[in-house]
N, C-alpha and C. Protein backbone atom coordinates (compact mmCIF):
# COMPACT_ATOMS: atom_id res chain seq x y z
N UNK A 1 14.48 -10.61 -15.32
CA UNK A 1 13.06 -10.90 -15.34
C UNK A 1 12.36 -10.09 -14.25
N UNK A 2 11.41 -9.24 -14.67
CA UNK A 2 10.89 -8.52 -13.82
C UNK A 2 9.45 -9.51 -13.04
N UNK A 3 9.50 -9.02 -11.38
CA UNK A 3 8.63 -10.18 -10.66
C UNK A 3 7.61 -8.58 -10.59
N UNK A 4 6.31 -9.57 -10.80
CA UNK A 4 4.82 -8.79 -11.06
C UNK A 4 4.24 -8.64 -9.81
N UNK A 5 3.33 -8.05 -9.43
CA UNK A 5 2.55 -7.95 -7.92
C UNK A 5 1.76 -9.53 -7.97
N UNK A 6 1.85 -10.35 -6.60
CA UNK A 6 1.68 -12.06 -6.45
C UNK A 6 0.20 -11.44 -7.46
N UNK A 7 -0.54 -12.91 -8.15
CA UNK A 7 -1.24 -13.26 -8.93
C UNK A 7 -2.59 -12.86 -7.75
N UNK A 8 -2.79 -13.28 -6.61
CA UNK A 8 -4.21 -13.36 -5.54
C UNK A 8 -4.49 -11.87 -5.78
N UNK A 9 -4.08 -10.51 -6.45
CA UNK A 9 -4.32 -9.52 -5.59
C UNK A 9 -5.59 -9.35 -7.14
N UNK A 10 -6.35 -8.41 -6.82
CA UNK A 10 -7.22 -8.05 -7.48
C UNK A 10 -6.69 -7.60 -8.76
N UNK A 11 -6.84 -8.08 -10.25
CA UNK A 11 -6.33 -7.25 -11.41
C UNK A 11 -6.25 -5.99 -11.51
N UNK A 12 -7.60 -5.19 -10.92
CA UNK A 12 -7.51 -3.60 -10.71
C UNK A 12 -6.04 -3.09 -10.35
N UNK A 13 -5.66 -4.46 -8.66
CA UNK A 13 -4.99 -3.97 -8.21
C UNK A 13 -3.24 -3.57 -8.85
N UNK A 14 -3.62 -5.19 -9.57
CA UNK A 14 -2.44 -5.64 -10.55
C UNK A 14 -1.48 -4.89 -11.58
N UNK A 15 -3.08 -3.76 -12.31
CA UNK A 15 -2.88 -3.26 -13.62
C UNK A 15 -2.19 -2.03 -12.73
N UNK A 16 -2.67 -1.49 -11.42
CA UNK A 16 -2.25 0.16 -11.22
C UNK A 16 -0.72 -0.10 -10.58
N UNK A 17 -0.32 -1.54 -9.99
CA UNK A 17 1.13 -1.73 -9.73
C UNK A 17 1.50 -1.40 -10.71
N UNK A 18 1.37 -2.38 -12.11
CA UNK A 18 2.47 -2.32 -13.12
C UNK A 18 2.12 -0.99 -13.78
N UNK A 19 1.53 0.07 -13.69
CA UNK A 19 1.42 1.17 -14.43
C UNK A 19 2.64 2.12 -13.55
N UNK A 20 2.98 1.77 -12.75
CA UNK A 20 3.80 2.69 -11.34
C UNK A 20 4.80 2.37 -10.77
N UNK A 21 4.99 0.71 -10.59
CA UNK A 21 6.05 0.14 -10.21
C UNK A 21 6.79 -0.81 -11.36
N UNK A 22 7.74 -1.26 -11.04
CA UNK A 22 8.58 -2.38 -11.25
C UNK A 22 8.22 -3.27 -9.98
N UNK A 23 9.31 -3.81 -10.16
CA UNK A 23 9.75 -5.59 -9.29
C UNK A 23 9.20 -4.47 -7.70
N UNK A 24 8.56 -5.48 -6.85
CA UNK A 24 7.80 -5.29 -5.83
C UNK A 24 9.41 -5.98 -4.57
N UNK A 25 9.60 -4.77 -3.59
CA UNK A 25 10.64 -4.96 -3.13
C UNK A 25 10.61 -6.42 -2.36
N UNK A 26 12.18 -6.98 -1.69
CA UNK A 26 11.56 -8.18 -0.65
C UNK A 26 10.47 -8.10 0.50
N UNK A 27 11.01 -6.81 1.18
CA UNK A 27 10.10 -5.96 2.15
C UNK A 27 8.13 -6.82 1.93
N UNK A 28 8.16 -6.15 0.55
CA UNK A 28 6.67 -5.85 0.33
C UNK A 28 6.36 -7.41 0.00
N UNK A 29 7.04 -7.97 -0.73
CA UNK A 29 6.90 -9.89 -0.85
C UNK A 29 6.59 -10.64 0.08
N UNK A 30 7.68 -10.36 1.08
CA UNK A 30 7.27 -11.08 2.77
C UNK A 30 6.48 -10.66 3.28
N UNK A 31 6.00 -9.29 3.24
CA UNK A 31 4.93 -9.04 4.40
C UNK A 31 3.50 -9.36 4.08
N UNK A 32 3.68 -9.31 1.73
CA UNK A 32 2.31 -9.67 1.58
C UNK A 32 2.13 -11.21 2.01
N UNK A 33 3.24 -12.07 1.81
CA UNK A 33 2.70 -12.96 2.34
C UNK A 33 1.96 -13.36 3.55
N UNK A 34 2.50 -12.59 4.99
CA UNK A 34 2.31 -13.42 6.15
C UNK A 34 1.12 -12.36 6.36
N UNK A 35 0.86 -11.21 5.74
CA UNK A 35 -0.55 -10.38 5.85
C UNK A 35 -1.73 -11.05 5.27
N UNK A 36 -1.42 -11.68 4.17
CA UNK A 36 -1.95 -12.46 3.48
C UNK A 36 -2.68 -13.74 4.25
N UNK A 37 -1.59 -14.47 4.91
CA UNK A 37 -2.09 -15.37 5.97
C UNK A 37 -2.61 -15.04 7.12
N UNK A 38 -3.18 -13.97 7.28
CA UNK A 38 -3.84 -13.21 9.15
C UNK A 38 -3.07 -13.39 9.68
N UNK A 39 -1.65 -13.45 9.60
CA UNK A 39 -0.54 -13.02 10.57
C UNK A 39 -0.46 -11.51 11.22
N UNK A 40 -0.24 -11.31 12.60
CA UNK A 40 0.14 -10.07 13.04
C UNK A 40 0.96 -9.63 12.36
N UNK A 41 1.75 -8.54 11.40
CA UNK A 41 2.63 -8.35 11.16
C UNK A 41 3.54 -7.11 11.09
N UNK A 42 4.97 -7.34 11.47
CA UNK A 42 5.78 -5.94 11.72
C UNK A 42 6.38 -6.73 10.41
N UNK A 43 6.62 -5.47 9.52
CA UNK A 43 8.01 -5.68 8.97
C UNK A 43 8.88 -4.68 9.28
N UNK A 44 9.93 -4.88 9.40
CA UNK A 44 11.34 -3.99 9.43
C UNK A 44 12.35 -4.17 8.58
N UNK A 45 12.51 -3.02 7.88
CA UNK A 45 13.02 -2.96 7.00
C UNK A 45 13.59 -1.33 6.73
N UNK A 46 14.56 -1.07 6.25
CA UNK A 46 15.01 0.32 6.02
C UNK A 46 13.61 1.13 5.35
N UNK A 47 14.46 3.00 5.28
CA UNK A 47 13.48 3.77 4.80
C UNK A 47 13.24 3.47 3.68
N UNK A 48 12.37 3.77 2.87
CA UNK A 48 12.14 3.59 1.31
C UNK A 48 11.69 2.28 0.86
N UNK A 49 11.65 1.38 1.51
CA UNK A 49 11.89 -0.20 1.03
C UNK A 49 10.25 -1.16 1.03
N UNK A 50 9.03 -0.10 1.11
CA UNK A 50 7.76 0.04 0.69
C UNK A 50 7.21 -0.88 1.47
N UNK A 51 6.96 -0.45 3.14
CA UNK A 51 6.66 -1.01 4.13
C UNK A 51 5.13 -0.45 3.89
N UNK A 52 4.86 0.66 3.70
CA UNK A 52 3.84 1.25 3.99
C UNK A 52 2.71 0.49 3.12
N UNK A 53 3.15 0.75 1.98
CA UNK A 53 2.63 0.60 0.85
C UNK A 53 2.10 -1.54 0.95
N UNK A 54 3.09 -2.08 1.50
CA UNK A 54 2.57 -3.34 1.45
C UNK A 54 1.34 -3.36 2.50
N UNK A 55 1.66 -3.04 3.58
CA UNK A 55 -0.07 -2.80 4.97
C UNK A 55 -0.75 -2.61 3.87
N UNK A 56 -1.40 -0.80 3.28
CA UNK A 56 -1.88 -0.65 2.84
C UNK A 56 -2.97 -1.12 1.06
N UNK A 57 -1.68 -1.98 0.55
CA UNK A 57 -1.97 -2.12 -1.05
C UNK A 57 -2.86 -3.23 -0.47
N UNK A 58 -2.41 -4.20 0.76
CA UNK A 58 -3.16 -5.85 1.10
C UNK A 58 -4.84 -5.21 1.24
N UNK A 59 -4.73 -4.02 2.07
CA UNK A 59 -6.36 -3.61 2.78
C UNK A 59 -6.76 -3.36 2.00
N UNK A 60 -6.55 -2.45 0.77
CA UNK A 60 -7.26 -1.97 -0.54
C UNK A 60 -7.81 -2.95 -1.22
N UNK A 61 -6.75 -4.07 -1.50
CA UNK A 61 -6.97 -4.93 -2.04
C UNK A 61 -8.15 -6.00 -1.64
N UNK A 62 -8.10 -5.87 -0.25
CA UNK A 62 -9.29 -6.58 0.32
C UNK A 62 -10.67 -5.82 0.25
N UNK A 63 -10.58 -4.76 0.92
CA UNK A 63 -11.42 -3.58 0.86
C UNK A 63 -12.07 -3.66 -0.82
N UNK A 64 -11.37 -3.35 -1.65
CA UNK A 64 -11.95 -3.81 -3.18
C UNK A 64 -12.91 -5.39 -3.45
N UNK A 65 -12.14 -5.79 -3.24
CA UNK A 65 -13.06 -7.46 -3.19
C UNK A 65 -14.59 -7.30 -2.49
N UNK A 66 -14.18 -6.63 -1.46
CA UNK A 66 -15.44 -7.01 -0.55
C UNK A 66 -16.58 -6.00 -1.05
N UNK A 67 -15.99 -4.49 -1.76
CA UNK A 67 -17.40 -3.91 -1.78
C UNK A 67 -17.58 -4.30 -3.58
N UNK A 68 -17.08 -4.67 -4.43
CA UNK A 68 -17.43 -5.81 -5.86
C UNK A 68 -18.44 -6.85 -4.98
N UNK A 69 -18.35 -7.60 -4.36
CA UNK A 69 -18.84 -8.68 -4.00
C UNK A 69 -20.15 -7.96 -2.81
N UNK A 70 -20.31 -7.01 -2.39
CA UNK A 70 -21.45 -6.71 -1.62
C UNK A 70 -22.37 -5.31 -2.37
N UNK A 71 -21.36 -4.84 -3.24
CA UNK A 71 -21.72 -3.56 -3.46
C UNK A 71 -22.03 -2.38 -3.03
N UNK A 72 -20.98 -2.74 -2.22
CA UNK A 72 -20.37 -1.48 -1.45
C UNK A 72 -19.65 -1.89 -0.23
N UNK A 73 -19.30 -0.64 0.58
CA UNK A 73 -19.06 -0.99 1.81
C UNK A 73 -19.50 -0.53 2.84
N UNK A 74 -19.75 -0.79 4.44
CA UNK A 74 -20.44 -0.08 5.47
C UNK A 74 -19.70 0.69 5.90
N UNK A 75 -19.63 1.47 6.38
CA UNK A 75 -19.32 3.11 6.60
C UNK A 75 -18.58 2.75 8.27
N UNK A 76 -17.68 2.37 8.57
CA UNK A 76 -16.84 1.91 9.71
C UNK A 76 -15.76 1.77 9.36
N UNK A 77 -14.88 2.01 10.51
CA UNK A 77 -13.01 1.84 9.99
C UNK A 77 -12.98 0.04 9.99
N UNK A 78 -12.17 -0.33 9.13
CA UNK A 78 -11.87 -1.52 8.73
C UNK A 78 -10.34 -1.61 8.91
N UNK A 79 -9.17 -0.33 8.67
CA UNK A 79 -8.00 -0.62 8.56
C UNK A 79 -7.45 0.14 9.74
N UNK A 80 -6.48 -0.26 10.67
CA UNK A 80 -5.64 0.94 11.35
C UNK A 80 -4.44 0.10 11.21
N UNK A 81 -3.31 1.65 10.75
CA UNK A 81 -2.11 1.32 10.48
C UNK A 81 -1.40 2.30 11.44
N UNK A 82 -0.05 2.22 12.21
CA UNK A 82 0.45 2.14 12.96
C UNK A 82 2.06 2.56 12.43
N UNK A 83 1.97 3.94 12.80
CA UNK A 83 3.50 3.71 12.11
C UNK A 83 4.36 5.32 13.04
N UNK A 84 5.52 5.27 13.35
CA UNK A 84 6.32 6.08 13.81
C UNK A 84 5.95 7.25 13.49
N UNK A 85 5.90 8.11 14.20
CA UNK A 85 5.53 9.77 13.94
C UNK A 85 7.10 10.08 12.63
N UNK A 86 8.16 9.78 13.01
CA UNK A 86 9.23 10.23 11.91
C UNK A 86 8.80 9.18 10.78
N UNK A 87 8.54 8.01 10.84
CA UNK A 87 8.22 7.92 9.34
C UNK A 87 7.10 8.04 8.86
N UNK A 88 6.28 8.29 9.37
CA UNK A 88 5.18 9.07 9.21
C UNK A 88 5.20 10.44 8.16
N UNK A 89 6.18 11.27 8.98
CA UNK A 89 6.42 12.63 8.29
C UNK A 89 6.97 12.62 7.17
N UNK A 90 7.70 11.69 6.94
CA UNK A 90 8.80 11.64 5.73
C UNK A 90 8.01 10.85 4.34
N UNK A 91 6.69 10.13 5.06
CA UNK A 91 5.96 9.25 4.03
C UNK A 91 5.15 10.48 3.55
N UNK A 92 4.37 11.44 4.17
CA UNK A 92 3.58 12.66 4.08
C UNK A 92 4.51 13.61 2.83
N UNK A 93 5.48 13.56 3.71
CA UNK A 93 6.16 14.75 2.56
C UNK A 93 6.63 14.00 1.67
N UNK A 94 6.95 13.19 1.25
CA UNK A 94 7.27 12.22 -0.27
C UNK A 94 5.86 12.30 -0.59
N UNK A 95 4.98 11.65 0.01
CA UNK A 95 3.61 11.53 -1.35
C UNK A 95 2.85 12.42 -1.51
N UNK A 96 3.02 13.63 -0.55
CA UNK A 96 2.32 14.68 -0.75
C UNK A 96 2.82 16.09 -1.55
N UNK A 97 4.16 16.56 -0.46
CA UNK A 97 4.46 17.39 -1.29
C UNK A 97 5.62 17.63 -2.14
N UNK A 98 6.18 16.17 -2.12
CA UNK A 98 6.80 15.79 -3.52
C UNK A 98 6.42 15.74 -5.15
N UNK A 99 4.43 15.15 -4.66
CA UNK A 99 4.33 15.03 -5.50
C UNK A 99 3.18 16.22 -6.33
N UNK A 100 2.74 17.07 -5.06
CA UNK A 100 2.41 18.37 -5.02
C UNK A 100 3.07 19.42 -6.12
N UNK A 101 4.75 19.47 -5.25
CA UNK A 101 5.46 20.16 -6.10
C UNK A 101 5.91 19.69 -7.68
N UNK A 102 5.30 18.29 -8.07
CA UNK A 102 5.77 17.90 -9.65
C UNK A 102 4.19 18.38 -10.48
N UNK A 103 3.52 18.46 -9.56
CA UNK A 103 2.39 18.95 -10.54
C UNK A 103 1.52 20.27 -10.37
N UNK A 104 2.57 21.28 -9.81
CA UNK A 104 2.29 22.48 -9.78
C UNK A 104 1.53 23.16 -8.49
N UNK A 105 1.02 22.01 -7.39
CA UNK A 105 -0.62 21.98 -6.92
C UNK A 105 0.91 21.90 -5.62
N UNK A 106 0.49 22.72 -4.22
CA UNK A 106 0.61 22.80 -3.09
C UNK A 106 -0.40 21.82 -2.16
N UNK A 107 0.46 20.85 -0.99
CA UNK A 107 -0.42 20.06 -0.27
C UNK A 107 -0.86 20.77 0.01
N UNK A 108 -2.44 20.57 0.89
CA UNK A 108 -3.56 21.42 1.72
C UNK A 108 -2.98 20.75 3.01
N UNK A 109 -2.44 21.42 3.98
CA UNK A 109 -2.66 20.91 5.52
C UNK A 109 -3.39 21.39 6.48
């Protein structure tokens, strides 16, 4: 049985998981939760195991709600994410020019 992105997140957000992912790792389960609750949160967890992606999918997800519901948003940072210069680099070159090189197109740096 495949487990879906939790039900709270925005359908937008819902439909572009299941167009891209499968089952949402433990990693990304636990952290949406306690992100979910305004918990400070570290997760640790090995490479690959979609640390990034949970910080980020929660803020979007909020970030979406709020400019539907105001119609728009004000022009100020809302998110800072925090992450190791090495996994940093290794997240850059997977989503960039991994995915650069599958569609012909060179990252711009």
């Amino acid at each position: 049985m495949t487990t879906l992105l939790p039900q709270d997140f925005h359908p937008v957000i819902q439909r572009w998981w299941a167009s891209r992912f499968a089952e949402p790792t433990d990693a990304q389960l636990e952290g949406w939760s306690a992100i979910r609750r305004g918990e400070h949160t570290l997760i640790a967890a090995p490479t690959g195991s979609g640390k990034t992606l949970a910080a980020f999918l929660t803020a979007i997800d909020q970030l979406l709600r709020e400019a539907k519901e105001q119609g728009g948003l004000p022009d100020e940072v809302r998110v800072i994410y925090v992450s190791p210069l090495k996994a940093l680099s290794a997240d850059i070159h997977k989503n960039l020019a991994e995915r650069g090189a599958k569609s012909g197109r060179s990252p711009r740096t």
